[in-house]
Protein backbone atom coordinates (compact mmCIF):
# COMPACT_ATOMS: atom_id res chain seq x y z
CA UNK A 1 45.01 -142.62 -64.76
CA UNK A 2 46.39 -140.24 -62.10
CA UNK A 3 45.31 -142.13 -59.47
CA UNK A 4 46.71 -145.29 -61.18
CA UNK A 5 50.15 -144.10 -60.67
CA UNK A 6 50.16 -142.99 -57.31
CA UNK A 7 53.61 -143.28 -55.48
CA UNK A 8 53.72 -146.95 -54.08
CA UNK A 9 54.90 -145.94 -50.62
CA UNK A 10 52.35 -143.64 -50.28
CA UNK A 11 49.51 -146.35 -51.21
CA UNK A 12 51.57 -148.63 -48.45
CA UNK A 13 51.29 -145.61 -45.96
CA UNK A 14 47.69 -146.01 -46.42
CA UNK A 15 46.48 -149.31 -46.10
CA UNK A 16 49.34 -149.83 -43.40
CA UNK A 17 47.62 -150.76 -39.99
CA UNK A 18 49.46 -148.71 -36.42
CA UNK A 19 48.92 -149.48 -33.02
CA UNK A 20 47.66 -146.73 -30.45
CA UNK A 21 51.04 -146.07 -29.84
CA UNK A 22 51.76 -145.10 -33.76
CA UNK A 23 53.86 -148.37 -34.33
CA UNK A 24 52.90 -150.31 -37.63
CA UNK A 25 50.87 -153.67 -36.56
CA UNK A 26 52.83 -156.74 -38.61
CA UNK A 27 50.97 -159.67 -38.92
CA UNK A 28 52.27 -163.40 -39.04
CA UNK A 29 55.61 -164.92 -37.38
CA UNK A 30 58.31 -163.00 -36.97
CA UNK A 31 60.66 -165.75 -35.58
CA UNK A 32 62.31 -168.11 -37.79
CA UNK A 33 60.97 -171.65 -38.64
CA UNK A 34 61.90 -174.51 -36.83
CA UNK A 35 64.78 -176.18 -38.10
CA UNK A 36 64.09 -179.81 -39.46
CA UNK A 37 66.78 -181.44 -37.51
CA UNK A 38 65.11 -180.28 -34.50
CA UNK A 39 61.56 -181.57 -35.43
CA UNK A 40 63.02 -184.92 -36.14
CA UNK A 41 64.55 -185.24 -33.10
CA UNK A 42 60.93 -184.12 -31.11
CA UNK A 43 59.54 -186.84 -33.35
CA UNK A 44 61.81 -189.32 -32.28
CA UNK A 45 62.13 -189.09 -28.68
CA UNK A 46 58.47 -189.17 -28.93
CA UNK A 47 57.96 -192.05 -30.50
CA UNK A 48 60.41 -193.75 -28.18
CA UNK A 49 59.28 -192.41 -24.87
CA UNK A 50 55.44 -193.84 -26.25
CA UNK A 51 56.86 -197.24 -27.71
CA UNK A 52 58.45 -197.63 -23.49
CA UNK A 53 55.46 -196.34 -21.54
CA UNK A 54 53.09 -198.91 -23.75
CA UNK A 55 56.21 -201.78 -22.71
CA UNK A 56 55.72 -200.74 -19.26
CA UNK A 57 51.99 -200.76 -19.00
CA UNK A 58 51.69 -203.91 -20.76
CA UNK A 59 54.20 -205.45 -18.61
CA UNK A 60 52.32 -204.08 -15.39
CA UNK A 61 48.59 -205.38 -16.64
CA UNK A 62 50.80 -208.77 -17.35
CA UNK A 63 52.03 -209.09 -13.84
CA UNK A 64 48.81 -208.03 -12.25
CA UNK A 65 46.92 -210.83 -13.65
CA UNK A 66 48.48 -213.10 -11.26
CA UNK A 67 47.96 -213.29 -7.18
CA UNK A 68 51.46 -212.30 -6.82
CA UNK A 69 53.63 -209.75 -8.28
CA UNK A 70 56.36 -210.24 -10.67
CA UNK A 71 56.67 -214.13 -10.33
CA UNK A 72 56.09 -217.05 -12.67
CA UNK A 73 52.86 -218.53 -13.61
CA UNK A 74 54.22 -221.85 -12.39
CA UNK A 75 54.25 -220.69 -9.01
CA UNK A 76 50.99 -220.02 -8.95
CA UNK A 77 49.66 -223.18 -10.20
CA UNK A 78 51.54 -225.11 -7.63
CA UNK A 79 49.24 -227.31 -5.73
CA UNK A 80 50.33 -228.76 -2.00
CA UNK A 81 48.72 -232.40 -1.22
CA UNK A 82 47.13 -231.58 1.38
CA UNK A 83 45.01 -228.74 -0.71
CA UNK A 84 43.97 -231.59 -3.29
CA UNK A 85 42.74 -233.71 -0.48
CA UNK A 86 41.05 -230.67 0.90
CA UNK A 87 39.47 -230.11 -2.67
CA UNK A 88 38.66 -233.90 -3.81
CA UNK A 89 37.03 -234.13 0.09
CA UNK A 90 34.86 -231.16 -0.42
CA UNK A 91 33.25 -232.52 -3.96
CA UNK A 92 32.59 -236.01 -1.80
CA UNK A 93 28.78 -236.82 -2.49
CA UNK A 94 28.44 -237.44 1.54
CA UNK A 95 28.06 -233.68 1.65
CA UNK A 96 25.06 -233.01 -0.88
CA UNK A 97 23.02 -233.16 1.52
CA UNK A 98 24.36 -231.65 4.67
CA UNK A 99 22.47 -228.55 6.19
CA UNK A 100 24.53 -225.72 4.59
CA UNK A 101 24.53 -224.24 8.25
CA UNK A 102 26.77 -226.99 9.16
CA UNK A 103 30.42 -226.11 9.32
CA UNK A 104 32.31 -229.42 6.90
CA UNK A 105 35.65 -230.46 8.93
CA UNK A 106 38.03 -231.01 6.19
CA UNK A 107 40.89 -232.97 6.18
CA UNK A 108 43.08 -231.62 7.19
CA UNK A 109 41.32 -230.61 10.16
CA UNK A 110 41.20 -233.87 11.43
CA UNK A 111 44.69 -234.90 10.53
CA UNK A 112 46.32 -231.50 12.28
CA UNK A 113 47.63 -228.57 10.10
CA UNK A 114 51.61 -229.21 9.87
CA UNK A 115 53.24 -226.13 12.27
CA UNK A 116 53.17 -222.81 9.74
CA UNK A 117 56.54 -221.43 9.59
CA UNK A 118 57.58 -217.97 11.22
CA UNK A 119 56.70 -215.12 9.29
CA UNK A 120 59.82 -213.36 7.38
CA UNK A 121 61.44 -210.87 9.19
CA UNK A 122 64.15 -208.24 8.13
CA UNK A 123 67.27 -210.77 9.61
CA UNK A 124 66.27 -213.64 7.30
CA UNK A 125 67.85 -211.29 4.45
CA UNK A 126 71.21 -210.86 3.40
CA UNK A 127 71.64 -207.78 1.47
CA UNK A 128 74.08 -207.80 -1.69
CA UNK A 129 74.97 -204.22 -2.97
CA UNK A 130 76.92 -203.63 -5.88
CA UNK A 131 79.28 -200.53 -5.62
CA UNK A 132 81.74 -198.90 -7.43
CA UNK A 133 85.68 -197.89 -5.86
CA UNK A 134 85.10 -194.42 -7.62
CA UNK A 135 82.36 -193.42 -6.42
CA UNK A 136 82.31 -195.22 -3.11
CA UNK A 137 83.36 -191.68 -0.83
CA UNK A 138 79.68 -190.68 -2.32
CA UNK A 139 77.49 -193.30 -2.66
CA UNK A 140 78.18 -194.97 0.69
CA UNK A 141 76.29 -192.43 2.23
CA UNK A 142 72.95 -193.76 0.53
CA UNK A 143 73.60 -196.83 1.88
CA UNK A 144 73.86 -195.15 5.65
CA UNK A 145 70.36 -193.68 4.88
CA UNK A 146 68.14 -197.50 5.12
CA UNK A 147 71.24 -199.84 6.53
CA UNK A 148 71.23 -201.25 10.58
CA UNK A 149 74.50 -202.77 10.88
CA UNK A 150 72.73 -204.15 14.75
CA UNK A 151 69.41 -205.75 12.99
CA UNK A 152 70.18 -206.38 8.95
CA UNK A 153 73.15 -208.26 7.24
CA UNK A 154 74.43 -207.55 3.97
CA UNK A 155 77.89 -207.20 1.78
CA UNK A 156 79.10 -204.03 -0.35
CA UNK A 157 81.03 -205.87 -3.42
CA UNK A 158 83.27 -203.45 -4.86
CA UNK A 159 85.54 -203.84 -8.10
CA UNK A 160 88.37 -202.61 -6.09
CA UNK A 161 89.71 -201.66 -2.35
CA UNK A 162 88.71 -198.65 -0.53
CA UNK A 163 89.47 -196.72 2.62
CA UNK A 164 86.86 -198.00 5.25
CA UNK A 165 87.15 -196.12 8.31
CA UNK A 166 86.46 -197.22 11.85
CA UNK A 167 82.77 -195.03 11.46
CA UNK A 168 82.13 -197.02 8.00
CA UNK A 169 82.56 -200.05 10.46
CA UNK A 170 79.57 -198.74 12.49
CA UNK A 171 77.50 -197.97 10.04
CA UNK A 172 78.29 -199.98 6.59
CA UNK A 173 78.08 -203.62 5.89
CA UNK A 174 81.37 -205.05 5.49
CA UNK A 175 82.95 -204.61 2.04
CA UNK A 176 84.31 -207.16 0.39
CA UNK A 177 86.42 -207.12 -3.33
CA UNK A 178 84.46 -209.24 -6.32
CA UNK A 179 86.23 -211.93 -7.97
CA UNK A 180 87.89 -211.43 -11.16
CA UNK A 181 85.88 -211.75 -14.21
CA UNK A 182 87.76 -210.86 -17.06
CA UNK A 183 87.85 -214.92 -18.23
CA UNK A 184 84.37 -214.51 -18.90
CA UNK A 185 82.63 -213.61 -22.64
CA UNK A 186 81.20 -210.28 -22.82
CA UNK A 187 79.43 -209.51 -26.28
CA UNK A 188 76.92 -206.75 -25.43
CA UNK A 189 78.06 -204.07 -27.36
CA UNK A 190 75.63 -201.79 -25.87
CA UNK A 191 76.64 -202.78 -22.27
CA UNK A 192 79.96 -202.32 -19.59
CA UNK A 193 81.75 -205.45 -18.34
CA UNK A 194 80.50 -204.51 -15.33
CA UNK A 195 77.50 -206.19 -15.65
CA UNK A 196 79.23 -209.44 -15.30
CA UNK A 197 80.33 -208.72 -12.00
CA UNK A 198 77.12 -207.03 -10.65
CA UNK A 199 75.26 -210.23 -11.52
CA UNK A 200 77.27 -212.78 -9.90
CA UNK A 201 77.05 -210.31 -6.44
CA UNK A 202 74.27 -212.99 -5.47
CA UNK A 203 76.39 -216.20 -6.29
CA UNK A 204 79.26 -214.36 -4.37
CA UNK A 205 76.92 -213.41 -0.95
CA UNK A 206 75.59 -217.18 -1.50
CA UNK A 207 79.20 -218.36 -1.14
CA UNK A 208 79.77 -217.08 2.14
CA UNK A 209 77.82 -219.51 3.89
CA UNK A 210 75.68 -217.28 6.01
CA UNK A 211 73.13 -218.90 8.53
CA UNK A 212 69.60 -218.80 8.78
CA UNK A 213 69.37 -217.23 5.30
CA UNK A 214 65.76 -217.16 3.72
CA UNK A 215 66.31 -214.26 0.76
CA UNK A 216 69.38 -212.76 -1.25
CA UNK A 217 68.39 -209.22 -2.21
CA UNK A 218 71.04 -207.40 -4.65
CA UNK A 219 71.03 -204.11 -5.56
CA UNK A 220 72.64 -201.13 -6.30
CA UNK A 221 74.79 -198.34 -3.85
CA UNK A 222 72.42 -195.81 -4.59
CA UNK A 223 69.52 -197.76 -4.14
CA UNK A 224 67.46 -196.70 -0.66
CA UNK A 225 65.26 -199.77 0.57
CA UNK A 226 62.18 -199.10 2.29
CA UNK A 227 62.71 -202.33 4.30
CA UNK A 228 59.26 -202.07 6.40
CA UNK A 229 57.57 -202.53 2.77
CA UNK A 230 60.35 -204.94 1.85
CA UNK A 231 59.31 -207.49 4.40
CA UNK A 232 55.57 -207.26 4.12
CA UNK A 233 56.25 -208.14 0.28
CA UNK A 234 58.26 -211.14 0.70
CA UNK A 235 56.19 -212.46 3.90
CA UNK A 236 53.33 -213.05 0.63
CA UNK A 237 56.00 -215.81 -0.58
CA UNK A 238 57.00 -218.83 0.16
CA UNK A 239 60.94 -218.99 0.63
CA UNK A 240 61.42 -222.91 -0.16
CA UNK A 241 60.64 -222.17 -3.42
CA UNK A 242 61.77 -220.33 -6.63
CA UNK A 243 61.49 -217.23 -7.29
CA UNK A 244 62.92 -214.26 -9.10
CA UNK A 245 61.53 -211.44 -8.36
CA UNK A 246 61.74 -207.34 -8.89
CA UNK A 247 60.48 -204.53 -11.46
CA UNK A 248 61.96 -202.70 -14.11
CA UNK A 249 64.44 -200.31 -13.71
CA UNK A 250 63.13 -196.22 -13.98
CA UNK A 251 66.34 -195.87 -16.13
CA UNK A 252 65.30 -197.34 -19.86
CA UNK A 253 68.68 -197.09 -20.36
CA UNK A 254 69.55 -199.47 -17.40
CA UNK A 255 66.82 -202.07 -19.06
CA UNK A 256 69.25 -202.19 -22.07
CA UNK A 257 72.37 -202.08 -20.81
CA UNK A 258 72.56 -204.61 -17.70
CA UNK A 259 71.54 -207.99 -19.00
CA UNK A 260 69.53 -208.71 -15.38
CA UNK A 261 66.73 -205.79 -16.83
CA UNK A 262 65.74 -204.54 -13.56
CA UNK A 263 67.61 -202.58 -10.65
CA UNK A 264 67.12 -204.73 -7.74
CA UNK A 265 66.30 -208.67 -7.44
CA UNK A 266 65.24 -210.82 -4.41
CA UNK A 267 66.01 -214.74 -4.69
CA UNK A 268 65.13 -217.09 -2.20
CA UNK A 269 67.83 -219.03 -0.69
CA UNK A 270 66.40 -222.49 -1.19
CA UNK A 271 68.41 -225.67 0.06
């Protein structure tokens, strides 16, 4: 009975693990729990950033399917005459039983190949770059980075004047203002107005009249074009038709906002 009623803190002292160092050993957390709001949040911006990447990578296996990236399926299942002739010539039952050493002459072999046009180069584009008066003093000097005044061509379309100096001359495209577009509907109430103007830049840069013109390429002043790889891309396609073509923007929250969903485009000048 004595033992019963032993002096609780003494029983504590007892059982009561230390350390080396004499201080008592506590087990479980000592820091608080993690709010709710906060675990919500995790779960949500989880859920999101999953719900994009399997967009993206459905997207991607989408696009690869094709010979080309990012075009139409209709482009690809364009057939030239003289390809059907080469086709319907090959299947001809005069060839069953040619030596399959024998090299066939096709048709178009024997007719002449039509000349092949010149292979793209970085002239035959016109650069359209959509800038901003406010942040112009900055975000020209991205465009100074990739531009050659002496071998490309291009317009900066700004929503308002700007100081261009006699160096911006040297090494800028000329700068032009955008027309007004406050007479057109804008009902994206995620979205800026701004978007109206950025995507007529192209119908703008078409308007000028420019010669020799195979591809309009529009994008943004802090974009940096690696034109080298630019060039070898578009070389795969065939400029007399259509085409729309470019990638999703890195920003998800570009995808939403600008009604064009990507952050650069290329469009042949066809005519």
């Amino acid at each position: 009975m004595k033992d019963a009623k032993k002096d609780p803190e003494i029983v504590w002292n007892q059982v009561q693990m230390r350390s080396p160092s004499g201080n008592p050993l506590v087990f479980g957390h000592s820091s608080r729990p993690i709010p709710k709001l906060m675990v919500w949040l995790i779960l949500f911006v989880s859920i999101t950033y999953v719900i994009y990447t399997l967009k993206l990578l459905t997207a991607s296996v989408h696009l690869a399917s094709g010979d080309f990236p990012f075009t139409s399926s209709l482009q690809r299942r364009s057939l030239t005459p003289s390809f059907l002739n080469q086709t319907a010539d090959s299947k001809s039952p005069i060839h069953r039983h040619r030596n399959v050493r024998e090299k066939p002459v096709s048709a178009v072999q024997i007719q002449g190949a039509p000349n092949q046009p010149r292979p793209t180069e970085i002239h035959d584009i016109v650069f359209g770059i959509a800038a901003s008066s406010k942040l112009w003093q900055q975000r020209k000097e991205y465009i100074k980075i990739w531009f050659k005044p002496n071998k490309m061509r291009g317009v900066v379309w700004l929503d308002d004047r700007v100081k261009y100096s006699p160096e911006d001359k040297r090494t800028l495209p000329p700068v032009r203002v955008s027309s007004d577009t406050s007479n057109f509907a804008y009902t994206n109430r995620q979205g800026h107005r701004s978007a109206i103007r950025i995507s007529r830049i192209v119908t703008e840069t078409l308007r000028l009249k420019m010669d020799n013109v195979r591809w309009f390429v529009m994008g943004d002043d802090d974009t940096v074009f690696i034109t080298d790889n630019l060039v070898r891309i578009l070389r795969k396609y065939d400029h007399t038709q259509y085409y729309y073509i470019g990638s999703l923007s890195e920003s998800h929250l570009q995808n939403i906002y600008f009604s064009y969903g990507m952050s650069s485009r290329v469009v042949p000048y066809v005519h």
